[in-house]
N, C-alpha and C. Protein backbone atom coordinates (compact mmCIF):
# COMPACT_ATOMS: atom_id res chain seq x y z
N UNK A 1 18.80 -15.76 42.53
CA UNK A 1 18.18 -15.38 41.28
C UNK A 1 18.93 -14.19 40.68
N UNK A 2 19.05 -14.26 39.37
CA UNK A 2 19.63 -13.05 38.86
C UNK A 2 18.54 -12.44 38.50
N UNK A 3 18.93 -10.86 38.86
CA UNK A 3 17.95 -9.93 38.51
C UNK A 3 17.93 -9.30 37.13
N UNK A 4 19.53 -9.46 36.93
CA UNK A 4 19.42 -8.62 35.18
C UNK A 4 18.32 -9.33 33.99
N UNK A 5 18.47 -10.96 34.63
CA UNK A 5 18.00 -11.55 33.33
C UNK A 5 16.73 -11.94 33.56
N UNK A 6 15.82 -11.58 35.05
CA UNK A 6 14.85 -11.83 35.62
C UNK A 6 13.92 -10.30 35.03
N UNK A 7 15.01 -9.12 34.70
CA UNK A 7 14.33 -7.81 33.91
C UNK A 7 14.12 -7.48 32.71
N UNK A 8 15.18 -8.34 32.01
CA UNK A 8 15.26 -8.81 30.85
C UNK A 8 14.39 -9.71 30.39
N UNK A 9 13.93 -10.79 30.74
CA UNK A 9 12.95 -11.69 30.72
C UNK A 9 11.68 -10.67 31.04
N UNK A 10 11.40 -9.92 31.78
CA UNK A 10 10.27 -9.73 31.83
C UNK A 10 10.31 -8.21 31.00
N UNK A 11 10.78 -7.94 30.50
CA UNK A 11 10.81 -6.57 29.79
C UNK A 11 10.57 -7.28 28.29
N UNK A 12 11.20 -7.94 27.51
CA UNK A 12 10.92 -9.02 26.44
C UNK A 12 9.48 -9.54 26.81
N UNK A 13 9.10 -10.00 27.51
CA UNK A 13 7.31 -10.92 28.26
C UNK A 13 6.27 -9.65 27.52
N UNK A 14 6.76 -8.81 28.23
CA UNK A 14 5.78 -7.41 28.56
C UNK A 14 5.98 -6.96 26.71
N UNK A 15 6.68 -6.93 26.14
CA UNK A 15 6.80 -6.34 24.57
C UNK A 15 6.31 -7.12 24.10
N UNK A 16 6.63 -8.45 24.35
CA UNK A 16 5.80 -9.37 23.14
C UNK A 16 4.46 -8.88 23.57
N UNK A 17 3.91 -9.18 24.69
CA UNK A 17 2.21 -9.11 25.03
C UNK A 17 1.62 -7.50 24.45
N UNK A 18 2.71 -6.49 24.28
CA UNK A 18 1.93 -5.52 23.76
C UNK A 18 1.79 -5.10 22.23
N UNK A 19 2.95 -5.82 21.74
CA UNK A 19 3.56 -5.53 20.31
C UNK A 19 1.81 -6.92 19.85
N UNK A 20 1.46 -7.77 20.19
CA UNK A 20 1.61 -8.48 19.90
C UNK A 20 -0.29 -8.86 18.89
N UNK A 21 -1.10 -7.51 19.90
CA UNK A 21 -2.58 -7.39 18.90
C UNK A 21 -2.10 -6.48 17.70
N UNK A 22 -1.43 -5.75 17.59
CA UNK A 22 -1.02 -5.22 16.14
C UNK A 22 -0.32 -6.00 15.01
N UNK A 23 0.66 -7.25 15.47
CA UNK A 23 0.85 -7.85 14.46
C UNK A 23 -0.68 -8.49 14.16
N UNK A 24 -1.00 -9.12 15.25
CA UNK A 24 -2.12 -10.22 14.63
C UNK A 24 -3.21 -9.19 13.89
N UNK A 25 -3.52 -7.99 14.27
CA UNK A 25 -4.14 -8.07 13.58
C UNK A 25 -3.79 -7.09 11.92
N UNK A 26 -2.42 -6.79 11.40
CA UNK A 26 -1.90 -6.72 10.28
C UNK A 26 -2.16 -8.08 9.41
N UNK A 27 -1.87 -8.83 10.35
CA UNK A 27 -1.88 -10.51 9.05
C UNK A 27 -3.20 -10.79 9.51
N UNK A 28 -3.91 -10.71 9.98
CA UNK A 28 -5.24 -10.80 10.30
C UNK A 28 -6.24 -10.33 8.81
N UNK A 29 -5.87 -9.01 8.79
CA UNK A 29 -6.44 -8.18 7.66
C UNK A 29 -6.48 -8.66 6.13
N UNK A 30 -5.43 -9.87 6.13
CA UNK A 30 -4.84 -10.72 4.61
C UNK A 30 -6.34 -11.68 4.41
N UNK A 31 -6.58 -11.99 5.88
CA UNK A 31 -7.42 -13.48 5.44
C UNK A 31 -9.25 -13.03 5.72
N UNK A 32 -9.47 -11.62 6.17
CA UNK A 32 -10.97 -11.46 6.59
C UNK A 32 -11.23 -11.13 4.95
N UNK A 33 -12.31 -10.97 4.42
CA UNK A 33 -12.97 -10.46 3.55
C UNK A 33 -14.74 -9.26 4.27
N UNK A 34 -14.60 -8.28 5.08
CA UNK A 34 -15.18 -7.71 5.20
C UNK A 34 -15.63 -6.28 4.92
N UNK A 35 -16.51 -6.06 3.98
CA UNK A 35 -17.38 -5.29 3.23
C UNK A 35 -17.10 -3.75 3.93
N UNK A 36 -17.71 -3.82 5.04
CA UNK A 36 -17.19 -2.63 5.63
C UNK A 36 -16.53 -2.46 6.75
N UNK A 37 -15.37 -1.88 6.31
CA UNK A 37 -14.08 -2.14 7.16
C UNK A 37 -14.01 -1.12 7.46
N UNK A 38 -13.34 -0.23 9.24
CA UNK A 38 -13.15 0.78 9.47
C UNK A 38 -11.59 1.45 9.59
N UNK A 39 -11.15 1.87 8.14
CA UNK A 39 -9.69 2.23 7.93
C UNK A 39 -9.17 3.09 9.09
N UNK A 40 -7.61 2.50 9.38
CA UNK A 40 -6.80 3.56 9.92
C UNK A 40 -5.96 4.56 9.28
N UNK A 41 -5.96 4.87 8.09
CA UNK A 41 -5.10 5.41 7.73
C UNK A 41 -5.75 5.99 6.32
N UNK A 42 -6.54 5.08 5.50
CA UNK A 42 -6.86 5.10 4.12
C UNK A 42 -8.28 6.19 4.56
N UNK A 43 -8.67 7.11 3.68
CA UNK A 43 -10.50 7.26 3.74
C UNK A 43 -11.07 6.36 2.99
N UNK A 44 -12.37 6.42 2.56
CA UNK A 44 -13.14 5.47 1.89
C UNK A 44 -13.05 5.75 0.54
N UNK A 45 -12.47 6.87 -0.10
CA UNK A 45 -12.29 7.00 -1.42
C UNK A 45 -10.97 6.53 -1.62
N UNK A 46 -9.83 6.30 -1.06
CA UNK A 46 -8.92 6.34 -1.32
C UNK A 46 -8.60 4.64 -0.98
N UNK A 47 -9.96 3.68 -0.37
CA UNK A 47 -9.92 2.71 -0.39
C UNK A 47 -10.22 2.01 -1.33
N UNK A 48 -11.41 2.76 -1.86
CA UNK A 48 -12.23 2.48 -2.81
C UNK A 48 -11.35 1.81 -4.40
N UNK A 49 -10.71 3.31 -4.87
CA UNK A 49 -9.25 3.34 -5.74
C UNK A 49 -8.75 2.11 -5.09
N UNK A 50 -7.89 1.91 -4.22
CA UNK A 50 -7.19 1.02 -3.66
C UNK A 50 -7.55 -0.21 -4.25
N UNK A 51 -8.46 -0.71 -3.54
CA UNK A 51 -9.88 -1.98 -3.87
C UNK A 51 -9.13 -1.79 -5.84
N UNK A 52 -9.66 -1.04 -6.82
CA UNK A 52 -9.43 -1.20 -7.87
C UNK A 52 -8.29 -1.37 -8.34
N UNK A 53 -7.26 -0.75 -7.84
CA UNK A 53 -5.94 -1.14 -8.08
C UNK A 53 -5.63 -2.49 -7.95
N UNK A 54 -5.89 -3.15 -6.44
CA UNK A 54 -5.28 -4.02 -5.76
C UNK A 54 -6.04 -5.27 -7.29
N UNK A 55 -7.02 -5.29 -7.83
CA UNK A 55 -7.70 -5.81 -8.65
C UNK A 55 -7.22 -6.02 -9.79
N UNK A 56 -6.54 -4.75 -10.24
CA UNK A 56 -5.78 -4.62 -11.60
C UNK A 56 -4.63 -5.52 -11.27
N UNK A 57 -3.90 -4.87 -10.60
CA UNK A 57 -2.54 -5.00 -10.21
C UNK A 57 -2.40 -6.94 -9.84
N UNK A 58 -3.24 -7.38 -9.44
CA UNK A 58 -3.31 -8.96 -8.38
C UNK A 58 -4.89 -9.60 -8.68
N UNK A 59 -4.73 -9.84 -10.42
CA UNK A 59 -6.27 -10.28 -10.33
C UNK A 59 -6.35 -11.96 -9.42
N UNK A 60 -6.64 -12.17 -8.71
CA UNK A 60 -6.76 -13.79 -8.18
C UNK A 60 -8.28 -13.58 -7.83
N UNK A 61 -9.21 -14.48 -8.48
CA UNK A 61 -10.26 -14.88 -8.29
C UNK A 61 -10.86 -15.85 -7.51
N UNK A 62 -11.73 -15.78 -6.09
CA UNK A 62 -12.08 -16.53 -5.54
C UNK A 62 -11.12 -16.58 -4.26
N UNK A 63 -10.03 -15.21 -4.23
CA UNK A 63 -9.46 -15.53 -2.87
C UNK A 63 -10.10 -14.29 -1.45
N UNK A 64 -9.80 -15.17 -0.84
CA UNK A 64 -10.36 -14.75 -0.13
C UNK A 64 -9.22 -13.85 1.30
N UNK A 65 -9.06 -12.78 0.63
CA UNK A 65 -8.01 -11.76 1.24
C UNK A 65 -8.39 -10.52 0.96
N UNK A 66 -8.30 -9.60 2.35
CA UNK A 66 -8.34 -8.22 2.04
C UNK A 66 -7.54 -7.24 1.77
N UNK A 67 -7.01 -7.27 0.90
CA UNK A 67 -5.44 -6.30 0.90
C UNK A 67 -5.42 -4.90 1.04
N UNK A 68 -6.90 -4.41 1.04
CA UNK A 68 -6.83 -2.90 1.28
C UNK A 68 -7.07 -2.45 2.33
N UNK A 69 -7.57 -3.47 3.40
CA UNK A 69 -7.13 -3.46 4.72
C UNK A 69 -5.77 -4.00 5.04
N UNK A 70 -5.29 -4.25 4.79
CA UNK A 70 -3.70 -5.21 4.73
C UNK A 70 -2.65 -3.92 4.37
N UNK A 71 -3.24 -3.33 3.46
CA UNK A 71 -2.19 -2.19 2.80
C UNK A 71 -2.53 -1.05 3.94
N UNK A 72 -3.52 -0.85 4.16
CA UNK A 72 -4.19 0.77 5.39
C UNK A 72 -3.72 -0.30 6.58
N UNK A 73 -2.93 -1.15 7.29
CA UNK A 73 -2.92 -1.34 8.26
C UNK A 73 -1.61 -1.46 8.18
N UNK A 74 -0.72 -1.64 7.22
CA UNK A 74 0.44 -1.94 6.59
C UNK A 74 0.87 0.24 7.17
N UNK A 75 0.51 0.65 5.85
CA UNK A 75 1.24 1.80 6.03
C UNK A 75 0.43 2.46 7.72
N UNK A 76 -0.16 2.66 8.53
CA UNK A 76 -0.98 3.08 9.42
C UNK A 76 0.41 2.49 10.58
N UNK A 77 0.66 1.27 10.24
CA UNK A 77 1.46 0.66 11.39
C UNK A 77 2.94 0.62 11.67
N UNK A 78 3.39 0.76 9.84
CA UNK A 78 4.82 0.59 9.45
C UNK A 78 5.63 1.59 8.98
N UNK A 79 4.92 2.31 8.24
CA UNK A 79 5.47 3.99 7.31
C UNK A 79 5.83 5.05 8.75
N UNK A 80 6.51 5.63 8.18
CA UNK A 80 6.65 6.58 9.24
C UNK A 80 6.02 8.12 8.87
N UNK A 81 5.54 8.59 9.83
CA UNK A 81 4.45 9.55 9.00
C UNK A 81 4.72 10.56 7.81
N UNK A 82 6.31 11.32 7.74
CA UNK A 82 6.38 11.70 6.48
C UNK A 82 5.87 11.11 5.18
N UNK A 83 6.56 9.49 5.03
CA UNK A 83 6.46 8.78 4.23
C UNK A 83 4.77 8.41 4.28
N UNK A 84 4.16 8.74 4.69
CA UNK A 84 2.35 8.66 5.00
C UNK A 84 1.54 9.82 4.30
N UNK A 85 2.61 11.32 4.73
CA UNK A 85 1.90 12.18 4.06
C UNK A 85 2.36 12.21 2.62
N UNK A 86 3.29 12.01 2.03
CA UNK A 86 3.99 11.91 0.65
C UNK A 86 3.07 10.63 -0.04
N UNK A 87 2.85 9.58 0.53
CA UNK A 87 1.83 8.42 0.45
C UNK A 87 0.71 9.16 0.22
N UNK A 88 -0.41 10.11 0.81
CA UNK A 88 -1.73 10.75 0.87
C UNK A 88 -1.23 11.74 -0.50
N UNK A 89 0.35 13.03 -0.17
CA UNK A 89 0.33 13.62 -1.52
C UNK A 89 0.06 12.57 -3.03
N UNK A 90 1.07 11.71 -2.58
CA UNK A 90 0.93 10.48 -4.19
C UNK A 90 -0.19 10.19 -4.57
N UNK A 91 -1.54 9.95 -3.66
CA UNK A 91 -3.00 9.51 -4.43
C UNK A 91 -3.81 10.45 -4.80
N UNK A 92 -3.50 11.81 -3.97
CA UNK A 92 -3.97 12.98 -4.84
C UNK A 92 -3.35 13.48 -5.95
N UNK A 93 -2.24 12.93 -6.60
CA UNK A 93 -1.50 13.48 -7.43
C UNK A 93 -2.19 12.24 -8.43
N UNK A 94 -2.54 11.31 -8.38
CA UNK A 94 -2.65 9.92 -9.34
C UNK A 94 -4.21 10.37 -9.74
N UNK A 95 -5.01 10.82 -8.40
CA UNK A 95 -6.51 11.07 -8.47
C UNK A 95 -6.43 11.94 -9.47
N UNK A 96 -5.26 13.03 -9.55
CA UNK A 96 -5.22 14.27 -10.50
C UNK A 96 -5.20 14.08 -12.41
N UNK A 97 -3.90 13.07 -11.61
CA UNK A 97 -3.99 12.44 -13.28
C UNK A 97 -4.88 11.36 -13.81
N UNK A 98 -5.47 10.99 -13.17
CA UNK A 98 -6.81 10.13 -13.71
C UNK A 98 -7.77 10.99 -13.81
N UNK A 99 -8.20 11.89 -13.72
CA UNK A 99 -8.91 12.65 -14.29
C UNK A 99 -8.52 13.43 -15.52
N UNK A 100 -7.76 13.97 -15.32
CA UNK A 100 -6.51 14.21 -16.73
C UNK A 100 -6.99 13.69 -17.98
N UNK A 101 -6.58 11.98 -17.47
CA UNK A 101 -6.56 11.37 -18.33
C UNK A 101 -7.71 10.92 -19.09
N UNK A 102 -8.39 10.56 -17.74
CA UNK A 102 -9.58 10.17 -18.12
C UNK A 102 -11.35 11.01 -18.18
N UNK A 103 -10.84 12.38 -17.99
CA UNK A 103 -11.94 13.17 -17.68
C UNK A 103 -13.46 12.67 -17.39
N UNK A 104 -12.73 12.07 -16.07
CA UNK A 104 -14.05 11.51 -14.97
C UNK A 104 -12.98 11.33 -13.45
N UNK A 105 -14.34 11.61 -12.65
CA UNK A 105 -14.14 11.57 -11.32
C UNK A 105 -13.56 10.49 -10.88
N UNK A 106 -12.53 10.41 -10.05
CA UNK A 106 -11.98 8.72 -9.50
C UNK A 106 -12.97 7.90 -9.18
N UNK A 107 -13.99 8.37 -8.78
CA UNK A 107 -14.82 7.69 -7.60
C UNK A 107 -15.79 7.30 -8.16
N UNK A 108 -16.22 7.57 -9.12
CA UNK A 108 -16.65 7.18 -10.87
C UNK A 108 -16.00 5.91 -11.46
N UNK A 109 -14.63 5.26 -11.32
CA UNK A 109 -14.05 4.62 -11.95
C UNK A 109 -14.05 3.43 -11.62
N UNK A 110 -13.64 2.42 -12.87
CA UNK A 110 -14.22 1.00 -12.67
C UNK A 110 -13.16 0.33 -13.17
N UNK A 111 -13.04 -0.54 -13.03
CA UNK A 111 -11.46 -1.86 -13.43
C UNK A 111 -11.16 -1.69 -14.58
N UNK A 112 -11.80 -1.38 -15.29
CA UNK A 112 -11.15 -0.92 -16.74
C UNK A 112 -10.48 0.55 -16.88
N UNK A 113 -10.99 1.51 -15.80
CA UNK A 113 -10.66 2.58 -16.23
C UNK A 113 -9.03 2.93 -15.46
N UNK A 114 -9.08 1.72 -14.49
CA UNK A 114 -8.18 1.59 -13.44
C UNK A 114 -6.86 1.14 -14.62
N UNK A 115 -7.30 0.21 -15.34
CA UNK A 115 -6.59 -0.63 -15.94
C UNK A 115 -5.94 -0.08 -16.81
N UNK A 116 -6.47 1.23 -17.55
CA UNK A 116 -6.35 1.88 -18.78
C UNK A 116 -5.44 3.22 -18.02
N UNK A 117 -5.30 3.21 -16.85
CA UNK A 117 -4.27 4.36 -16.18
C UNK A 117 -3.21 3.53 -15.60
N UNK A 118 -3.43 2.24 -14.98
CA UNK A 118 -2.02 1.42 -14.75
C UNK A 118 -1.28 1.16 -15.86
N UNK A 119 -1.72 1.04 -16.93
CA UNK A 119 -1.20 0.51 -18.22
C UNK A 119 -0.31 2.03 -18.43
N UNK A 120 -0.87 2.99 -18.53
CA UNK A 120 -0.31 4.21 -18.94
C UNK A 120 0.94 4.63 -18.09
N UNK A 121 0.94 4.13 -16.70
CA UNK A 121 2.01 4.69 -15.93
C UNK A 121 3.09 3.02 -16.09
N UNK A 122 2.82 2.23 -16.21
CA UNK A 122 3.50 1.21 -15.84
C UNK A 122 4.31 0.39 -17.44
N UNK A 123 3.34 0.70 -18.34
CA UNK A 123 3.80 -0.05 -19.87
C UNK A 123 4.79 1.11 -20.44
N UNK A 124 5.85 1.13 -19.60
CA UNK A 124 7.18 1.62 -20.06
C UNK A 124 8.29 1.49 -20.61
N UNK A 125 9.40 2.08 -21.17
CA UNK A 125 10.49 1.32 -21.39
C UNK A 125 11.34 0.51 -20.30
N UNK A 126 12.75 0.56 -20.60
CA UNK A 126 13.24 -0.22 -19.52
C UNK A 126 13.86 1.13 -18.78
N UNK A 127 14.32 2.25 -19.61
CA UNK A 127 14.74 3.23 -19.89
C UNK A 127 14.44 4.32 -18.82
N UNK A 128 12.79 4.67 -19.41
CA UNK A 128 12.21 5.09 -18.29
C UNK A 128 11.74 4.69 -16.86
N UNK A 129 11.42 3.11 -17.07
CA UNK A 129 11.14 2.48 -15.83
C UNK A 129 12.96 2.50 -14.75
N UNK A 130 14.04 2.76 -15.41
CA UNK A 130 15.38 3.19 -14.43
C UNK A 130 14.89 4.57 -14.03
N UNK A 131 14.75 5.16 -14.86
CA UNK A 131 14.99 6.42 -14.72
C UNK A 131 13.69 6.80 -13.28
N UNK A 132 12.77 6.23 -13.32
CA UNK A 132 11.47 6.27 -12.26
C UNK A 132 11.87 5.87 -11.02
N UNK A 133 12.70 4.83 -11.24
CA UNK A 133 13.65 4.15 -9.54
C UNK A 133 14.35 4.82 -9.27
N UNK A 134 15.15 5.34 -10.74
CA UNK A 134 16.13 6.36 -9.87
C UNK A 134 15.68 7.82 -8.71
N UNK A 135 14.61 8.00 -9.39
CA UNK A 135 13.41 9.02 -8.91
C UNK A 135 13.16 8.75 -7.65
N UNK A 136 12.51 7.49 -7.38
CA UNK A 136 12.08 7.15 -6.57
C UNK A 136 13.26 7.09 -4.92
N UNK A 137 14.42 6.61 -5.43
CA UNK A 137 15.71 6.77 -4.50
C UNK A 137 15.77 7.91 -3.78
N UNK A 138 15.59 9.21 -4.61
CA UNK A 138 15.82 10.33 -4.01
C UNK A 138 15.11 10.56 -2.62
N UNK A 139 15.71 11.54 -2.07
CA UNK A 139 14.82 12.38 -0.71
C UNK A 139 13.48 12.96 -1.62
N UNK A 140 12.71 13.03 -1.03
CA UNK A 140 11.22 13.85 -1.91
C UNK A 140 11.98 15.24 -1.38
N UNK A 141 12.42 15.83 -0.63
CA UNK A 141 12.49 17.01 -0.19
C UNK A 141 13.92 17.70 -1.05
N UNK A 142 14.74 17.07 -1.74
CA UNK A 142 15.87 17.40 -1.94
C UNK A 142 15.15 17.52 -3.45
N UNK A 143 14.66 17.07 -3.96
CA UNK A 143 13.71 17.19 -5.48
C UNK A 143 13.56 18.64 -6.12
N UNK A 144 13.68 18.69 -7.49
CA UNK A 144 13.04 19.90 -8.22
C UNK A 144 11.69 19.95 -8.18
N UNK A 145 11.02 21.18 -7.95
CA UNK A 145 9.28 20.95 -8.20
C UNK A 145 9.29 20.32 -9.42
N UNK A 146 9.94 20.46 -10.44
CA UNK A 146 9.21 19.73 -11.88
C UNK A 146 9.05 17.86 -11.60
N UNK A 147 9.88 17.49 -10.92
CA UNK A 147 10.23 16.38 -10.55
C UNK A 147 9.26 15.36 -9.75
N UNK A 148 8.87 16.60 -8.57
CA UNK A 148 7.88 16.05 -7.39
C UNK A 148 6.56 15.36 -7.88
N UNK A 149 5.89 15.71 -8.59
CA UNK A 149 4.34 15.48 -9.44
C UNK A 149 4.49 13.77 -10.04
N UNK A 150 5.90 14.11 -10.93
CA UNK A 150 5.98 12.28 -11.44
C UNK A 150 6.39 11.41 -9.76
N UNK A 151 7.80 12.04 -9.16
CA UNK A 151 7.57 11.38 -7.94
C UNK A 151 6.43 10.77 -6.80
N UNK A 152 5.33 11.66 -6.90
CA UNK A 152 4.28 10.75 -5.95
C UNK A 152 3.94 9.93 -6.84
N UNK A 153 2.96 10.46 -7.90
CA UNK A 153 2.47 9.74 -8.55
C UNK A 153 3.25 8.25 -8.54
N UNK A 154 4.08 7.98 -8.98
CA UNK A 154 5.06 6.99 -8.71
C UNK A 154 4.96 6.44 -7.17
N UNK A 155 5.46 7.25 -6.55
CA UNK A 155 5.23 6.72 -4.92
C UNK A 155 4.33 5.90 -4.56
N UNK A 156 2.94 6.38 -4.74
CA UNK A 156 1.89 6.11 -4.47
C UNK A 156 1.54 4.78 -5.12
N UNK A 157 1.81 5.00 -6.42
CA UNK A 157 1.38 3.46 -7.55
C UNK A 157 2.81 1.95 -6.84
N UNK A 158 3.85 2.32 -7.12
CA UNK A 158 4.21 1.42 -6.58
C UNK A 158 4.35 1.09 -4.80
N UNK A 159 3.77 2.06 -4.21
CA UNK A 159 3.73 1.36 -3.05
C UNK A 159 2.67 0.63 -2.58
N UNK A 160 1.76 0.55 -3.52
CA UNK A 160 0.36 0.59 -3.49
C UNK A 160 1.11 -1.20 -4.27
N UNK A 161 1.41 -0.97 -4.90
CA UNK A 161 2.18 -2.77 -6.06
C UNK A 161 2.90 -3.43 -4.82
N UNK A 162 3.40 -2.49 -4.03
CA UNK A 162 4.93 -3.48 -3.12
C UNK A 162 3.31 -4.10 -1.41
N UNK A 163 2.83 -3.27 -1.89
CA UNK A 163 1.91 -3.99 -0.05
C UNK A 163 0.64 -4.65 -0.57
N UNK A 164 0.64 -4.77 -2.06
CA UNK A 164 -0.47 -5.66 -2.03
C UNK A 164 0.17 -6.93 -2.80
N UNK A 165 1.36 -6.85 -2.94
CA UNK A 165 2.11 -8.18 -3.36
C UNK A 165 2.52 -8.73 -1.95
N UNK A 166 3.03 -8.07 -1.51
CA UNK A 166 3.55 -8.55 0.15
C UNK A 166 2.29 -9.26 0.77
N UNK A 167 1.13 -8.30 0.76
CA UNK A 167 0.23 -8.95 1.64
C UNK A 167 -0.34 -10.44 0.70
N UNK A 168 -0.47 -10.89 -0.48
CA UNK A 168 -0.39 -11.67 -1.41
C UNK A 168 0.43 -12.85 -0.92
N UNK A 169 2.06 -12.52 -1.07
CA UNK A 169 2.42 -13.53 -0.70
C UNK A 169 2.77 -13.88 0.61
N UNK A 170 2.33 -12.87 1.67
CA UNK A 170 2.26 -13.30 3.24
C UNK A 170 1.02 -14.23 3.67
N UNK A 171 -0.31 -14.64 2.33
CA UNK A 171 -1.86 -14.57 3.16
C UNK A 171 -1.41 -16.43 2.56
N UNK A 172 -2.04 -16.75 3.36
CA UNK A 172 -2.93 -18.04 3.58
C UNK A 172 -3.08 -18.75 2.65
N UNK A 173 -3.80 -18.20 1.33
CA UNK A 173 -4.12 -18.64 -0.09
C UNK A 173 -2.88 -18.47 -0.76
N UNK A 174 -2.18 -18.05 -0.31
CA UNK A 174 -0.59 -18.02 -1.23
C UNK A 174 0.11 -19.41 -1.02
N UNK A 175 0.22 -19.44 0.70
CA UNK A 175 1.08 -20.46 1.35
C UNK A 175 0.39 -22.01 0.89
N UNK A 176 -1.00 -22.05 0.57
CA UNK A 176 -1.23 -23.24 -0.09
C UNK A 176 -0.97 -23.83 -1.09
N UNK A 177 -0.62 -25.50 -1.17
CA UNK A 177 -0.05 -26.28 -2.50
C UNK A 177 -1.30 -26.22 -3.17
N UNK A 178 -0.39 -26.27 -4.69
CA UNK A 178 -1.15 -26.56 -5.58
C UNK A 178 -1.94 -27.69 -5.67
C-alpha cells in the first residue's frame, strides 16, 4: 500500500466531511424562507434594511428564497474580516445617508423609501458610475478621508447587489425552465 496517497486520500476524506455543513448550509439559506432566522454576521436591523434592499434591488414574487440569510452567511463565511468591518462601516454610512435624505429612522423605512435612496445612489451617469468602480478598486486604507464616506456607502450597496444576485442565480427557482 502506498502511504503518501493512503494520507492524501484521507486528508482530502477528512476536508470534504468538515468543509462540508458550511457549504450546505450557505446554499441551504437560498431555498428556506424562515421568518426568524438567527444571523451570523448581520444584526436584526441591518437585516431588516437588507430584507428591503434585497426587494428593491430583485423584486421576484412568489419565490421562495432567503437572500438575507444567503448574503449574512455569504459574507460571515467568505469576506475576510477587514472586508466585514468596512462591510458593517458601509451600512452605517448608507443608514447615515438615509436619514439625510430621508429624515426618518432606517428602521422606520419601507420599499418605497428603500427605493427612493437606491434610485438616488444608483440612477447615475455612466461617468460617475466609472468613476464609483474606480473608487471602489482602491485599498479603503490608502483613500483620502473625503473619499472614504462615498466609498462605503458604495461598498455596502453594491455588495449588498453582487450577493443577492449571486444567491438569485445560485437558488433553485432560478435553475428552473420556463
Amino acid at each position: 500500500m502506498d502511504r503518501r496517497n493512503a494520507l492524501k486520500n484521507m486528508s482530502l476524506a477528512i476536508g470534504g466531511f468538515v468543509i462540508t455543513p458550511s457549504i450546505l448550509s450557505v446554499f441551504a439559506s437560498c431555498t428556506t424562507s424562515s421568518v426568524d432566522v438567527n444571523y451570523l454576521f448581520l444584526s436584526k436591523e441591518q437585516s431588516f434594511v437588507i430584507d428591503h434592499l434585497v426587494d428593491v434591488i430583485l423584486p421576484i414574487f412568489n419565490a421562495n428564497i432567503n437572500h438575507t440569510a444567503f448574503i449574512d452567511k455569504m459574507l460571515y463565511h467568505t469576506v475576510s474580516k477587514e472586508n466585514q468591518q468596512i462591510f458593517k462601516a458601509g451600512y452605517l454610512e448608507f443608514e447615515k445617508n438615509y436619514q439625510s435624505l430621508l429624515n426618518k429612522e432606517v428602521l422606520k423605512a419601507n420599499e418605497s423609501d428603500i427605493q427612493t435612496v437606491v434610485e438616488e445612489y444608483f440612477s447615475i451617469s455612466k461617468q460617475e458610475e466609472e468613476a464609483i468602480f474606480n473608487l471602489l478598486e482602491k485599498d479603503f486604507s490608502l483613500l483620502d478621508e473625503n473619499q472614504k464616506l462615498e466609498y462605503l456607502n458604495y461598498y455596502f450597496l453594491t455588495n449588498v447587489r453582487y450577493y443577492c444576485l449571486l444567491g438569485y442565480c445560485t437558488s433553485e427557482y432560478y435553475q428552473k425552465p420556463i
